[in-house]
Protein backbone atom coordinates (compact mmCIF):
# COMPACT_ATOMS: atom_id res chain seq x y z
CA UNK A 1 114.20 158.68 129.14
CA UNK A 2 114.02 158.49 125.34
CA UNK A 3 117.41 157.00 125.72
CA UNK A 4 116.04 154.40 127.74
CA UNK A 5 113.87 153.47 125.44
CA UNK A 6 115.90 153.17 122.56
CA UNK A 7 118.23 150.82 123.81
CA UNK A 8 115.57 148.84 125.49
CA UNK A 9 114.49 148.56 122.01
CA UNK A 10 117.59 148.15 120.38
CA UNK A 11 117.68 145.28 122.78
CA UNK A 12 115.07 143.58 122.36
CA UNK A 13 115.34 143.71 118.31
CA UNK A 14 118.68 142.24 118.49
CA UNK A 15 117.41 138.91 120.72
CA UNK A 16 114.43 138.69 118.11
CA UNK A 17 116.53 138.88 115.08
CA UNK A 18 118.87 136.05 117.08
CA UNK A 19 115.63 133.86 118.06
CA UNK A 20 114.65 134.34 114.35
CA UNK A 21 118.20 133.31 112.90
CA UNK A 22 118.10 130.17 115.60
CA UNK A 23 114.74 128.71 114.58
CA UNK A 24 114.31 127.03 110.74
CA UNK A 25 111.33 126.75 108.62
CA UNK A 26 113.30 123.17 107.28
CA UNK A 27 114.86 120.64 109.57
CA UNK A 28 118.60 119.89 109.45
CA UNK A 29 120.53 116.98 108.05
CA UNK A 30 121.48 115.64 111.22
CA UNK A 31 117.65 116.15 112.46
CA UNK A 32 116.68 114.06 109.16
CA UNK A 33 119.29 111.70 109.70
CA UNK A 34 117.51 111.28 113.68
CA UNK A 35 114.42 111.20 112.21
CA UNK A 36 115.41 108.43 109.28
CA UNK A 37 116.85 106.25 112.21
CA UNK A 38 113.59 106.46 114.48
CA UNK A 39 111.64 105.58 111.35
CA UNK A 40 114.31 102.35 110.92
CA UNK A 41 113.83 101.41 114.52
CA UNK A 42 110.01 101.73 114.41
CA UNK A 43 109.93 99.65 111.24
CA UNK A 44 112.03 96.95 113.15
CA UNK A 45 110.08 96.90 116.76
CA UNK A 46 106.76 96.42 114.30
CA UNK A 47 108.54 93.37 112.66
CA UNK A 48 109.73 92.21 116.09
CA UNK A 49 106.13 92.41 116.90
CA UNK A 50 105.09 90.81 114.42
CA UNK A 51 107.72 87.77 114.84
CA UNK A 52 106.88 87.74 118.18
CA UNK A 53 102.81 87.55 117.59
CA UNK A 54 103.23 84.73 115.25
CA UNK A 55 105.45 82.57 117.60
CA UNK A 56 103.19 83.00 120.43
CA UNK A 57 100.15 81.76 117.80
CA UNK A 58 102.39 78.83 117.16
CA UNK A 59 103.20 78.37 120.85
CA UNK A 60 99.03 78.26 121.66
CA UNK A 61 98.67 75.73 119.12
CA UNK A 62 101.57 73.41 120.77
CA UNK A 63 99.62 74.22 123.93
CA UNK A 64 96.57 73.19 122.47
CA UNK A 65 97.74 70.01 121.20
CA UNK A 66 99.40 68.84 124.28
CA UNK A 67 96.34 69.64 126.35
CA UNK A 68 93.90 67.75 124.10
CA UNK A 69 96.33 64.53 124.18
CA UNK A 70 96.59 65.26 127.76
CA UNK A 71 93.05 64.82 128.17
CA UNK A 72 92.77 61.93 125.83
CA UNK A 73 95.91 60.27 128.20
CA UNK A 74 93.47 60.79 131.63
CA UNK A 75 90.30 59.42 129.49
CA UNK A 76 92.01 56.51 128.58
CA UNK A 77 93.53 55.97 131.79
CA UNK A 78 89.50 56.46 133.38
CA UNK A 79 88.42 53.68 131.19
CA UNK A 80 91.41 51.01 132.35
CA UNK A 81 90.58 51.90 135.82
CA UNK A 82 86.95 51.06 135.08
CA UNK A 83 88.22 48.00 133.19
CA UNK A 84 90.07 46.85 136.31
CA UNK A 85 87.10 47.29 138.43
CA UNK A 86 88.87 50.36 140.15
């Protein structure tokens, strides 16, 4: 029995002392490398955004425009009708 016991502990020493040798209090210089590439591609997407958010501003204002001379076009068409006698 006390044999038992002594490898079961011997056992289970020898997977904590393997789980302890596997896990790092400081990341690894391929994990920082990961990590300074996600920080790159987040910077981009934000200035994509950004891009993106200022074309569709410009793009609303275009809109804008065309829809106000739009309605100017009909008004002016309304009042040669009415000059006609339409």
């Amino acid at each position: 029995m006390k044999k038992i016991i002594n490898i079961t502990l011997a056992v289970f020493i020898l997977a904590g002392s393997l789980m302890l040798a596997s896990c790092s209090s400081t990341p690894s210089e391929e994990e920082m490398m990961q990590l300074k590439n996600l920080k790159q591609q987040v910077a981009d997407l934000e200035k994509q955004i950004a891009e993106k958010k200022s074309e569709k501003a410009a793009l609303e204002k275009q809109i804008a425009e065309k829809n106000g001379r739009l309605q100017q076009c009909q008004s002016d068409q309304e009042a040669v009708k009415k000059g006609l006698g339409q």
